[in-house]
Protein backbone atom coordinates (compact mmCIF):
# COMPACT_ATOMS: atom_id res chain seq x y z
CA UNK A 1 229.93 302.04 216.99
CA UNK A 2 229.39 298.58 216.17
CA UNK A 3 230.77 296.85 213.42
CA UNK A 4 228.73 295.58 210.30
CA UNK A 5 228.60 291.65 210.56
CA UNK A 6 230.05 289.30 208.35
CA UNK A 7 228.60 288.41 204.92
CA UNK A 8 226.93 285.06 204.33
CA UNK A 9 229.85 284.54 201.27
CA UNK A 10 232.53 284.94 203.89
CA UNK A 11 231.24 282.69 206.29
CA UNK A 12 231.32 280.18 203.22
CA UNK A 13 234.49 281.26 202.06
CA UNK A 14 235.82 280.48 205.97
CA UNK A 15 234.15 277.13 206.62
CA UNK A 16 235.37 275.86 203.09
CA UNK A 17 239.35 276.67 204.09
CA UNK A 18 238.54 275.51 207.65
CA UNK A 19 237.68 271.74 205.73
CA UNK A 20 240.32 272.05 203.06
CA UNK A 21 242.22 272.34 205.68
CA UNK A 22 241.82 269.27 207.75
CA UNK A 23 243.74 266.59 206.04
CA UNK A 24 241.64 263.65 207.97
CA UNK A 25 238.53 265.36 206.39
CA UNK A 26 239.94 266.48 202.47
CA UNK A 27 240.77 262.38 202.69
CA UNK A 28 237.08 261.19 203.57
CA UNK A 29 235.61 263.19 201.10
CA UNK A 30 237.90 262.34 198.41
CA UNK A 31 237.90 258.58 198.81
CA UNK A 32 234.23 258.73 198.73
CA UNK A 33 234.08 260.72 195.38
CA UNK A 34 233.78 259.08 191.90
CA UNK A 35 236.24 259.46 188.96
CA UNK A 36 234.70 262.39 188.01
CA UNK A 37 234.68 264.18 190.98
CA UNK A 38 237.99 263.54 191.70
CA UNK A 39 239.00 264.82 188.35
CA UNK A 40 237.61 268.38 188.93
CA UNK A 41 238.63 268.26 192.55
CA UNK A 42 242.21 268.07 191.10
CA UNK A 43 242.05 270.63 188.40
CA UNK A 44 240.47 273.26 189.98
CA UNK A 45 240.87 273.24 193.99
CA UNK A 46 244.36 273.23 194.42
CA UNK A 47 244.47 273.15 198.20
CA UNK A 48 243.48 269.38 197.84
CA UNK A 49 244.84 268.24 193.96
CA UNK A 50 247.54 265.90 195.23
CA UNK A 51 244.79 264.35 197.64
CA UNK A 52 242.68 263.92 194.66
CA UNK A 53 245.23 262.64 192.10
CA UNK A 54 246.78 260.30 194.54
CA UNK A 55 243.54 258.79 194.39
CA UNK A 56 242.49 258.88 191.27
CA UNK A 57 245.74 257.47 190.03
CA UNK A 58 246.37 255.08 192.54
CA UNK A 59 245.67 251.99 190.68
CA UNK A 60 245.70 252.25 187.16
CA UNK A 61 243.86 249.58 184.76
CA UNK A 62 241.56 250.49 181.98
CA UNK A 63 242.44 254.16 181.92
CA UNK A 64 246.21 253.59 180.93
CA UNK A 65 245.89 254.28 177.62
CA UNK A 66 244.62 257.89 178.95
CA UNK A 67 247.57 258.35 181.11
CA UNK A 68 249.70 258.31 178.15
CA UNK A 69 247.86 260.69 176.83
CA UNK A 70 248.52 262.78 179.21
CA UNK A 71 252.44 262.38 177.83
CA UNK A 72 251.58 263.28 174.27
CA UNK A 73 248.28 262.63 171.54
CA UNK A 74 248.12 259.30 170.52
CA UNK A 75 247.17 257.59 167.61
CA UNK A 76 247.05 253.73 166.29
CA UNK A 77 248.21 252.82 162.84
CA UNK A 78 248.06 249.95 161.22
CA UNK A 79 251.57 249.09 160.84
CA UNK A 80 253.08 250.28 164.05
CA UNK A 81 250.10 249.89 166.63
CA UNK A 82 249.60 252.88 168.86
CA UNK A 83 251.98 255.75 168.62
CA UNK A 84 252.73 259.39 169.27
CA UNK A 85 251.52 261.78 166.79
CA UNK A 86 254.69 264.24 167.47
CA UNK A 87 258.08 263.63 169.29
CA UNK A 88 258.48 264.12 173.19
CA UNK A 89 259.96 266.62 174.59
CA UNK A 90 261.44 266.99 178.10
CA UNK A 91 258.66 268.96 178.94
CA UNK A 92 256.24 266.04 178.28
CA UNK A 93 257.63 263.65 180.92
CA UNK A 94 258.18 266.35 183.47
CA UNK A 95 254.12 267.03 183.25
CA UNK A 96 253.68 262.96 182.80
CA UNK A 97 256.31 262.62 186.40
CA UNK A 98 253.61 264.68 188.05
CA UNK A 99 250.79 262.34 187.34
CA UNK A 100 252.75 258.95 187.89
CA UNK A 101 254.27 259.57 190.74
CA UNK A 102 251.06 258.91 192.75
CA UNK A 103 250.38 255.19 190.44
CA UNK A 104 250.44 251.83 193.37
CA UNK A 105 248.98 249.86 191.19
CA UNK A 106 249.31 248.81 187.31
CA UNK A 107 247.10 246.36 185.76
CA UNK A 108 247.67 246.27 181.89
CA UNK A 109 245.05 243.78 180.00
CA UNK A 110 244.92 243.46 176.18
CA UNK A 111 247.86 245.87 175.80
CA UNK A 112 250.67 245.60 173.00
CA UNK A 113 253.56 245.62 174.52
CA UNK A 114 255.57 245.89 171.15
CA UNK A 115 253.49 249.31 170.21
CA UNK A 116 255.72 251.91 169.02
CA UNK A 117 254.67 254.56 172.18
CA UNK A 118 256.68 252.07 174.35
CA UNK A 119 259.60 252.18 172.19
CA UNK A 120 259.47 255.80 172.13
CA UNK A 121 258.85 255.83 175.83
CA UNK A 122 261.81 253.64 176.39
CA UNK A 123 264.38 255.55 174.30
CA UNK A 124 263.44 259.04 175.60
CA UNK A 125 262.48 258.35 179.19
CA UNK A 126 264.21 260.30 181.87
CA UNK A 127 266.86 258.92 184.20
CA UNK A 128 264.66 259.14 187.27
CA UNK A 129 261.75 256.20 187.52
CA UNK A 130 258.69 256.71 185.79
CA UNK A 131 256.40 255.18 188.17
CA UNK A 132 258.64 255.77 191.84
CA UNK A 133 255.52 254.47 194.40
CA UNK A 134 254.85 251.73 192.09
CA UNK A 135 254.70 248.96 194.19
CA UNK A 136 252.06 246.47 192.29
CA UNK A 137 252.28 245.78 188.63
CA UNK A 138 249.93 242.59 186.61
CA UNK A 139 250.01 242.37 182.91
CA UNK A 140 248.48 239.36 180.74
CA UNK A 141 251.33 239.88 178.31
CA UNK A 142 254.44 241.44 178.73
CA UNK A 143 255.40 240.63 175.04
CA UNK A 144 258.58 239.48 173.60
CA UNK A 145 260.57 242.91 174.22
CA UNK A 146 261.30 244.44 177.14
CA UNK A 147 260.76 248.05 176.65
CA UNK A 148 257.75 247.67 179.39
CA UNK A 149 260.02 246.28 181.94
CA UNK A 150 262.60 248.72 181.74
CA UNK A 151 260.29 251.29 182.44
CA UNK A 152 258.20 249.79 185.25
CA UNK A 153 260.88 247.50 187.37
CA UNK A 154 262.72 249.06 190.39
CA UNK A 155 263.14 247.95 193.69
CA UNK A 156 260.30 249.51 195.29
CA UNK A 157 257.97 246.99 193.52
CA UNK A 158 256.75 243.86 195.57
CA UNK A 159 253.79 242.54 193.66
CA UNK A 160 254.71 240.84 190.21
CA UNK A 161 251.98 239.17 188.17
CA UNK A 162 252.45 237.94 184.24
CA UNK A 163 250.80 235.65 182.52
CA UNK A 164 252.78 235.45 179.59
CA UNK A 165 255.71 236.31 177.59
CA UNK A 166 257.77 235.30 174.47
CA UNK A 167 261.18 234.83 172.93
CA UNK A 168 263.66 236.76 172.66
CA UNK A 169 262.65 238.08 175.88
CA UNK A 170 264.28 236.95 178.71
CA UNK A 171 261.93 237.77 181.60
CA UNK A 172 263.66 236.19 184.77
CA UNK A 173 266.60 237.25 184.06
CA UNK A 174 265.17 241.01 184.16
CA UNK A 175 263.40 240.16 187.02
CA UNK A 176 266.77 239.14 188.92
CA UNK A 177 267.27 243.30 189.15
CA UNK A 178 264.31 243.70 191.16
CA UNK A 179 264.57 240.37 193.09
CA UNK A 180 265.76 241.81 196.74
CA UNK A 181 262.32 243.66 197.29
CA UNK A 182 259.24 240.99 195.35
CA UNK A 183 257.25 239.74 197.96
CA UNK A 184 254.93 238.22 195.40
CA UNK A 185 255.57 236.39 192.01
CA UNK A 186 252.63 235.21 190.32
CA UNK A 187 253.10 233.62 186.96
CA UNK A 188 249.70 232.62 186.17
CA UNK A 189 249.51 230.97 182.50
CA UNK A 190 249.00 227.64 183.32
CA UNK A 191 249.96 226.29 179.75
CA UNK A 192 253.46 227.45 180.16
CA UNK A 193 256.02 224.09 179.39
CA UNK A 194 259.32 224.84 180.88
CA UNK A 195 262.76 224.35 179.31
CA UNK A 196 266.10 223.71 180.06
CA UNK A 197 267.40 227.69 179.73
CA UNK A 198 264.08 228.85 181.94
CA UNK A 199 264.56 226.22 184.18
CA UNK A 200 268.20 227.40 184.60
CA UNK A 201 267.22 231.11 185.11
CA UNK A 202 264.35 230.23 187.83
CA UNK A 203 266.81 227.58 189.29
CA UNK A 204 269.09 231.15 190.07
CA UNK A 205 266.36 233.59 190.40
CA UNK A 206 264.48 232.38 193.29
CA UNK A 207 267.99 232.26 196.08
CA UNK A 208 267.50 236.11 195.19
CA UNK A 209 264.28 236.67 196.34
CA UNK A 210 265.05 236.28 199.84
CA UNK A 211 261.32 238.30 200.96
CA UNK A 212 258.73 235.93 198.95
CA UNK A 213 256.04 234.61 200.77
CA UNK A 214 253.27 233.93 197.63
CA UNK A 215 254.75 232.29 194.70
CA UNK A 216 252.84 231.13 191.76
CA UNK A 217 254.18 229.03 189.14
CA UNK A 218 252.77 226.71 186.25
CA UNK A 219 252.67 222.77 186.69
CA UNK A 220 255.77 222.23 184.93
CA UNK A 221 257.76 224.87 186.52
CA UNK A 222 257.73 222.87 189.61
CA UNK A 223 260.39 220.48 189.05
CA UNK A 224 262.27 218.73 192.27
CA UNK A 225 265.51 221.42 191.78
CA UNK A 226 262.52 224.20 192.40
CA UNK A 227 260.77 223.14 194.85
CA UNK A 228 263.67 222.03 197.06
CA UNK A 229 264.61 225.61 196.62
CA UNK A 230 261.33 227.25 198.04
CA UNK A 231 261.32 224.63 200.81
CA UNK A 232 264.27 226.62 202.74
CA UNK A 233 262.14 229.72 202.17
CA UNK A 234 261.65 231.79 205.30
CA UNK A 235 258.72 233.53 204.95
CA UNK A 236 257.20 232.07 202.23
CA UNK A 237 253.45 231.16 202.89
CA UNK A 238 251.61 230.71 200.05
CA UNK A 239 253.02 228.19 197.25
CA UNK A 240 250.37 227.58 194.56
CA UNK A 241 249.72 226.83 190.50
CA UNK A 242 247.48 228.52 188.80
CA UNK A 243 244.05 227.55 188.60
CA UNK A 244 243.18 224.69 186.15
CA UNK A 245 239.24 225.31 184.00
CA UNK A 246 239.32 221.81 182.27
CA UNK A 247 240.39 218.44 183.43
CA UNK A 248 243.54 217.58 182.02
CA UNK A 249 242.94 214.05 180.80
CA UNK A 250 243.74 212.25 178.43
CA UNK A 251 244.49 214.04 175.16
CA UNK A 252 244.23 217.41 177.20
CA UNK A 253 246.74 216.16 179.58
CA UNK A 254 249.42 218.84 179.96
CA UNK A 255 253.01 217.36 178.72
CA UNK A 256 255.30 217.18 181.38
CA UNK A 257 258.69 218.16 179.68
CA UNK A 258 261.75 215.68 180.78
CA UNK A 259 262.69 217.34 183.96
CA UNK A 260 262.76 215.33 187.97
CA UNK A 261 259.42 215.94 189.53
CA UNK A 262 258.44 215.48 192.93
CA UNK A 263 257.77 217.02 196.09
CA UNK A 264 260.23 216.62 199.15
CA UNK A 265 258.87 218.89 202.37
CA UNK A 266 261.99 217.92 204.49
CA UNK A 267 262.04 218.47 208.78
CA UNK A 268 263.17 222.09 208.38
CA UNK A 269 261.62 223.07 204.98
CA UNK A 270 258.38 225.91 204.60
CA UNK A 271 258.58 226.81 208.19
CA UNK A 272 255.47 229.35 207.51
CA UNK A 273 254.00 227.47 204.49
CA UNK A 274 249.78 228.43 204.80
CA UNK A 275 248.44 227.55 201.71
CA UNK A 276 249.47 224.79 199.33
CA UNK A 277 248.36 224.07 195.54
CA UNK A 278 250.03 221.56 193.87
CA UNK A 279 249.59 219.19 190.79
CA UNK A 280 250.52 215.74 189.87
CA UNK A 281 250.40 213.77 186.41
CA UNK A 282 251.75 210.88 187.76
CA UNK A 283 249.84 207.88 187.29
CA UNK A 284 251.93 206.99 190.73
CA UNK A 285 251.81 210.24 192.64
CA UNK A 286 252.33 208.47 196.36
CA UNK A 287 256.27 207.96 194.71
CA UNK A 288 256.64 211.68 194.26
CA UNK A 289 255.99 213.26 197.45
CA UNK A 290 257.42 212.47 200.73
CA UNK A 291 256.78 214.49 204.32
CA UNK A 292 259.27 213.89 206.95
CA UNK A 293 257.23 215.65 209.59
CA UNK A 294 254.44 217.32 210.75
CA UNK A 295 253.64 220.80 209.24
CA UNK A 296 251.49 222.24 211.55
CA UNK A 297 251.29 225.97 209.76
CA UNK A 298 249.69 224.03 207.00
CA UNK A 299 245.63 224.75 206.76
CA UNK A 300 244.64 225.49 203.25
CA UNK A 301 245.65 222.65 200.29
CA UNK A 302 244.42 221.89 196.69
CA UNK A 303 245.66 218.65 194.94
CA UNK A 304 244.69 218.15 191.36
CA UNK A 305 246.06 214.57 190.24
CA UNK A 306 245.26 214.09 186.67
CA UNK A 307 247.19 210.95 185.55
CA UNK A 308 244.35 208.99 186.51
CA UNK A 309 246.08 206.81 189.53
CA UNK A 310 244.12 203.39 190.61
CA UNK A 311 242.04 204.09 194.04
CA UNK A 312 244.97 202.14 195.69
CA UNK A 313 247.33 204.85 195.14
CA UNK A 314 245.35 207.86 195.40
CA UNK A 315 244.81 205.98 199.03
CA UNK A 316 248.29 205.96 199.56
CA UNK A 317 249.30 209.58 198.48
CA UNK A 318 246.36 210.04 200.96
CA UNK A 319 248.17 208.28 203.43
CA UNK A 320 251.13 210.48 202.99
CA UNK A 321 249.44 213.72 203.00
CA UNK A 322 247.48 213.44 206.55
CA UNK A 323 250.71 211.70 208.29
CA UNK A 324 252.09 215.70 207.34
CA UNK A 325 249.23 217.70 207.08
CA UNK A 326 247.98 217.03 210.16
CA UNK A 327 245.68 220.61 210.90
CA UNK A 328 244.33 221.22 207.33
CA UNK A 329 241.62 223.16 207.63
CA UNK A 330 240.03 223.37 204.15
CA UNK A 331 240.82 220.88 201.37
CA UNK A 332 239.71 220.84 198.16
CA UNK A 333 240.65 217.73 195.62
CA UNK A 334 240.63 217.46 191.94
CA UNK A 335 240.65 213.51 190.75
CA UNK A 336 240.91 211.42 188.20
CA UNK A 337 241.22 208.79 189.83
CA UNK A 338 239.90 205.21 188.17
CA UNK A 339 238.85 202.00 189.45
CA UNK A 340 238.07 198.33 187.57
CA UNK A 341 234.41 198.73 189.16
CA UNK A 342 231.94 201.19 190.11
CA UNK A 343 231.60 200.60 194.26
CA UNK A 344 231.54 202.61 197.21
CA UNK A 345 233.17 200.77 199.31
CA UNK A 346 236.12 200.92 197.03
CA UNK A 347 235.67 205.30 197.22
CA UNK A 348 235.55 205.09 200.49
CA UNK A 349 238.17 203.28 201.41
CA UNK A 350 240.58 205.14 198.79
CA UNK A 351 239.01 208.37 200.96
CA UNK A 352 238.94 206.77 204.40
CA UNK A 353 242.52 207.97 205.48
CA UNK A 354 241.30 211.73 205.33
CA UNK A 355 239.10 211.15 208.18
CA UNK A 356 242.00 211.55 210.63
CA UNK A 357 241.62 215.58 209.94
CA UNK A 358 239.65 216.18 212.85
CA UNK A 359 240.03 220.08 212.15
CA UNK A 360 238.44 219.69 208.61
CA UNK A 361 236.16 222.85 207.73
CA UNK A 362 235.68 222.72 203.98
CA UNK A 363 235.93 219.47 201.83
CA UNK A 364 235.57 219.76 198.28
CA UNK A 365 236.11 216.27 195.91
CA UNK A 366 235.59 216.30 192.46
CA UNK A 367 236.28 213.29 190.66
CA UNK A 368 236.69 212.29 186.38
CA UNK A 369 235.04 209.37 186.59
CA UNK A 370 231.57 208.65 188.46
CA UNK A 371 232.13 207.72 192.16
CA UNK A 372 229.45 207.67 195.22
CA UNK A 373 229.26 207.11 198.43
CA UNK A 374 226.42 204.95 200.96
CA UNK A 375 224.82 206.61 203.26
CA UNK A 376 226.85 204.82 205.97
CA UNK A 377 230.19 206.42 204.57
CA UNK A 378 228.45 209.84 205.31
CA UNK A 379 227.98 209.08 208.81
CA UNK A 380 231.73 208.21 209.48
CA UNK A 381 232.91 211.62 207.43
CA UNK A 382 230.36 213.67 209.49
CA UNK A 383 231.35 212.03 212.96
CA UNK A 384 235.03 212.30 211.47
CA UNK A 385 234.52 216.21 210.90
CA UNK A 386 232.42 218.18 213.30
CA UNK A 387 233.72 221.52 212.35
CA UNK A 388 232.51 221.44 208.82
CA UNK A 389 231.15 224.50 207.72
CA UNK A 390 231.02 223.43 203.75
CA UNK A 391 231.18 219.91 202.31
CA UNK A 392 230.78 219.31 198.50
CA UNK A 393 231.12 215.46 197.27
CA UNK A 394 231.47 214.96 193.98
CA UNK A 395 231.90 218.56 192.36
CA UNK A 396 231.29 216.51 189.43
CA UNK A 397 228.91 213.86 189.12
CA UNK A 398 226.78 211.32 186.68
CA UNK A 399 223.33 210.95 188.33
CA UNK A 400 222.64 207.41 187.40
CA UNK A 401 225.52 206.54 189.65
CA UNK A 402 224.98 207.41 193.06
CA UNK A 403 224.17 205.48 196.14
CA UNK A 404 222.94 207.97 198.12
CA UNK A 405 219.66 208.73 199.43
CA UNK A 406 217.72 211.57 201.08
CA UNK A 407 218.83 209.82 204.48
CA UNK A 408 222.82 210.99 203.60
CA UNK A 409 221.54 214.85 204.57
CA UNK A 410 220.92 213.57 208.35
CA UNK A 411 224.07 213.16 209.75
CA UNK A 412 224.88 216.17 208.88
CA UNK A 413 222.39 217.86 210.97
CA UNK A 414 223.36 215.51 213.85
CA UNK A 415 227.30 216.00 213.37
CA UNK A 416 228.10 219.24 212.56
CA UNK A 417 226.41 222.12 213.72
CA UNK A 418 228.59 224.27 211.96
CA UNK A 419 227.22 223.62 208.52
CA UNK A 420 226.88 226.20 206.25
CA UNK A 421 226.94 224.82 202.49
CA UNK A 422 226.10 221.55 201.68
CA UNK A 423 226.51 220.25 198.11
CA UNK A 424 225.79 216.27 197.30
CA UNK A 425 224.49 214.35 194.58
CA UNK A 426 221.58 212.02 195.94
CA UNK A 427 219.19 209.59 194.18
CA UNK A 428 215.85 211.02 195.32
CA UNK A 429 213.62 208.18 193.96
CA UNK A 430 215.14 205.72 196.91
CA UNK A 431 213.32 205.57 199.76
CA UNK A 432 214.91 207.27 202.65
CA UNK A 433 216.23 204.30 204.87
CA UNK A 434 216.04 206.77 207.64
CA UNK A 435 212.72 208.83 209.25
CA UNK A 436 213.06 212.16 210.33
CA UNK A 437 211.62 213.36 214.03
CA UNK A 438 211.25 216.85 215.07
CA UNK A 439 214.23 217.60 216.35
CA UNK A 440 216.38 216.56 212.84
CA UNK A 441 216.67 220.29 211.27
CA UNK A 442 219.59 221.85 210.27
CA UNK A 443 220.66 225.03 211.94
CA UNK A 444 219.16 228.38 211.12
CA UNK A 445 223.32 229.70 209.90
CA UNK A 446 222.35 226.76 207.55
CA UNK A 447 222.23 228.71 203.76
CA UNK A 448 222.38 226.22 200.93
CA UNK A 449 221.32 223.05 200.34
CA UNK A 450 222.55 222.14 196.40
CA UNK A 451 221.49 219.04 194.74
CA UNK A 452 222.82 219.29 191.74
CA UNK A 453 222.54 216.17 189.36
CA UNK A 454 220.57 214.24 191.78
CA UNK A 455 217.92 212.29 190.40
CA UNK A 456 214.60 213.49 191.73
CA UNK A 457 211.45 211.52 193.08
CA UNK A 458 207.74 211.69 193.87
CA UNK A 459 206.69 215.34 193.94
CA UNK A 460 205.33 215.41 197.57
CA UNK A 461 207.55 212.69 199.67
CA UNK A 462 210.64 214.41 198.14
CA UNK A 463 209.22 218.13 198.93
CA UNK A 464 208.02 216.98 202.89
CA UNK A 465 211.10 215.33 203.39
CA UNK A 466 213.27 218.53 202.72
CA UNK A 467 211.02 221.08 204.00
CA UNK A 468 210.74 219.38 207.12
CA UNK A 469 214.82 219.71 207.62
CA UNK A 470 215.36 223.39 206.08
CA UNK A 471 215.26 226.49 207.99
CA UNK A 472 213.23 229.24 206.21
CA UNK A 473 216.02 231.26 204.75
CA UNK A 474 218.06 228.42 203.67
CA UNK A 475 218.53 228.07 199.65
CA UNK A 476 217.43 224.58 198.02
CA UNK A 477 219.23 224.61 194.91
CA UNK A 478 219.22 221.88 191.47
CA UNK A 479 220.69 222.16 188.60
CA UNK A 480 219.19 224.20 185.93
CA UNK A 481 219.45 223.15 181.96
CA UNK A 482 218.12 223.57 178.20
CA UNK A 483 218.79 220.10 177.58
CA UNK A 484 215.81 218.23 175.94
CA UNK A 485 216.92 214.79 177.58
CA UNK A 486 216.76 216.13 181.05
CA UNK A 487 214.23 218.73 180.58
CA UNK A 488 212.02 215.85 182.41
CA UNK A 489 213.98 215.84 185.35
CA UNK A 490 214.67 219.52 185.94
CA UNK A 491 210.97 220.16 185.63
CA UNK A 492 210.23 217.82 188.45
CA UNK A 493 212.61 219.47 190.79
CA UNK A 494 211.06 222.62 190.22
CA UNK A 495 208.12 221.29 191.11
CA UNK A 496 209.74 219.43 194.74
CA UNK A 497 211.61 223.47 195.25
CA UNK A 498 208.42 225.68 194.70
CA UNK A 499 206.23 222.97 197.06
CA UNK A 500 209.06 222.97 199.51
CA UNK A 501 208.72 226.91 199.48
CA UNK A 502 204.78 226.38 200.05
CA UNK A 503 205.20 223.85 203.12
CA UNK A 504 208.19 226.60 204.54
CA UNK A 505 205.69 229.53 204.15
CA UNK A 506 202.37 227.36 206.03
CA UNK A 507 204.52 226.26 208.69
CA UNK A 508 205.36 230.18 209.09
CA UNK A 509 202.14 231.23 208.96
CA UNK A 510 201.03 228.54 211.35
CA UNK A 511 203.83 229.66 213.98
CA UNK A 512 202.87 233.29 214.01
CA UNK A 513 199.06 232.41 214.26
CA UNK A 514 199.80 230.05 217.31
């Protein structure tokens, strides 16, 4: 007798266990779900929940606030800020453990870290730690209490960034409980003026964090004491201040409080040091830094010296800098340097010891005041850097300044065949010095061309001249702006980009036809 075969809803019922129960497979399909998905995944297959929450609640950032939630309602009064609309019981955190447990990564923006829920939170919290796989944590404001520390620092956590904090809170000296494990302390206001008591605390906070390799302080956190300190670091590779929007110059000028600054890399000091960002507001800044040797680890620096030093001594911490840094690879530099007259020669001389870096890939020079180049200088940076793969002289520039000419985009093509992004401020209306032939065109990796603030100049020499050295696909870029006074210019340089596009597309067409 012969048995009835199986129903279509088994065979359904079958293949579902057989893939809920391949944990290679319950991870490819949950990683690719969204929020949502994951969400019902977790509440009602419970074969793969933890799969689902683990994801879902791996990094937490804008969906905090319902993660508490998830402790007890919430509600936000005027007087207290957010808080808990009944008291928490033990049962509360045991249901909040489950969720936590599975949290990497906490990013907290815009949060008040005074708010009554982390008070609460603080004084009824279990003895166990709230977030035990938390291993990342970045918050804009940590506040000026430290219920928020207590409940997120242990020594599982390697990745500390804060932007800010305030009296009474002591931060380092909370941080010195969780020093042994940081790998990365980021500290990324960049207004932050040390004092004496901070500088005292970081002075015996960083011996303690014996792992770090990426530290990021403010400019005035790096006084002499601290940065002989990181100099014996092992394994630190990354040493950095935060990013600086606006010049500081002049009246923006950050004030230096009255602490020794300089920077000393002795024989034996940053023996895996990578990447280097460092700031000077030294009118002087050649007397503040000293290199005993090479550092060959070294590829990646960003100077920003904004207490506008003469060309002479910009030339000289110059000097300095390549003796040490001998295999910088990208190098990106922040002036404001100033000199009695506006002349070329004068830049390039003040630039002219960086063309020892033979292994120079990206150059970026941005400078207060207006500074050029001749076309000449471009041919000795070029020949001085074959390997460039993005070059951008000045970052900031006043058109009516510049020397250059179309003729400054040639040795480029000639010199490095590596090119990728070229940015330079030309005068357009000079005829070129130099003619092109048909083999000057840059190569077809080639994929912008800016000209920002150049000035430009006849319609159709300017547009033949460019289109006859740009591959199809590259990008001509200029600088687009509402400003009545140069609405004149921009126009015209629309003009030169959409004829350039015309010649590009003919020469196509003529190609395929032939």
């Amino acid at each position: 007798m012969m048995s009835e075969p199986p129903q279509p809803t088994l065979y359904r019922l079958t293949a579902a266990r057989q893939v809920w129960s391949m944990p290679e497979l319950v991870g490819i399909i949950a990683s690719n779900a969204d929020q949502s998905t994951l969400g019902r995944l977790a509440r009602v297959n419970k074969t793969i929940s933890n799969v689902a929450l683990a994801i879902l609640y791996r990094t937490v950032s804008t969906n905090f606030y319902d993660l508490i939630k998830i402790l007890s309602p919430t509600k936000l009064t005027p007087d207290h800020g957010l808080s808990f609309t009944r008291p928490l019981k033990e049962t509360d955190w045991t249901r909040f453990l489950r969720y936590t447990k599975y949290v990497n990564g906490l990013v907290l923006e815009k949060v008040d870290a005074s708010a009554e829920i982390f008070c609460v939170m603080d004084a009824t919290r279990p003895s166990e730690d709230i977030f035990p796989s938390l291993k990342s944590f970045s918050c804009d404001s940590v506040g000026r209490t430290n219920y928020l520390t207590k409940m997120i620092f242990h020594n599982r956590l390697t990745n500390l960034e804060i932007k800010a904090w305030e009296p009474p809170l002591r931060l380092l000296q909370n941080i010195r409980t969780i020093a042994c494990s940081l790998q990365i302390l980021r500290f990324t206001d960049k207004s932050l003026i040390l004092d004496a008591l901070t500088h005292a605390e970081l002075i015996c906070l960083l011996p303690a964090i014996s792992s770090i390799v990426h530290i990021e302080l403010p400019p005035t956190f790096f006084t002499t004491k601290i940065f002989d300190i990181l100099a014996q670091k092992q394994h630190l590779r990354i040493v950095r201040i935060p990013k600086l929007d606006e010049w500081a110059h002049g009246a923006m000028r950050i004030n230096y409080p009255d602490f020794e600054y300089g920077f000393r890399f002795p024989d034996s000091g940053f023996p895996t040091l990578e990447a280097l960002i460092i700031a000077d507001a030294s009118p002087q800044p050649h007397r503040r830094i000293s290199i005993t040797s090479e550092f060959k680890s070294l590829h990646d620096l960003e100077v920003k010296l904004s207490g506008q030093p003469s060309y002479a001594n910009v030339q000289k911490y110059f000097q300095v800098l390549t003796h040490g840094f001998t295999s910088l690879t990208r190098l990106v530099l922040d002036l404001s340097a100033k000199h009695e007259t506006y002349n070329s020669e004068a830049t390039f001389s003040m630039l002219e010891p960086l063309l020892s870096l033979s292994g120079l890939r990206s150059f970026y020079l941005a400078n207060y005041k207006p500074m050029s180049l001749a076309d000449r200088h471009i041919e000795q940076m070029s020949r001085s850097w074959p390997l460039l793969r993005n070059f951008c002289f000045p970052g900031r520039m006043f058109f009516e300044h510049t020397e250059l000419t179309l003729s400054a985009l040639v040795p480029f093509i000639e010199n490095c065949k590596f090119l990728e992004d070229l940015r330079l401020c030309i005068d357009a209306s000079i005829k070129p010095p130099r003619e092109l032939t048909d083999e000057l065109i840059f190569p077809k990796h080639f994929k912008k061309l800016h000209l920002l603030d150049s000035t430009p100049g006849e319609v159709n020499d300017v547009a033949a001249y460019i289109a006859d050295i740009l591959p199809n696909e590259t990008q001509l870029r200029y600088q687009s702006t509402e400003s009545e006074m140069l609405r004149a210019r921009m126009d015209k340089w629309r003009a030169i980009s959409d004829l350039v596009d015309l010649i590009r597309k003919a020469k196509s067409r003529a190609l395929r036809r032939g």
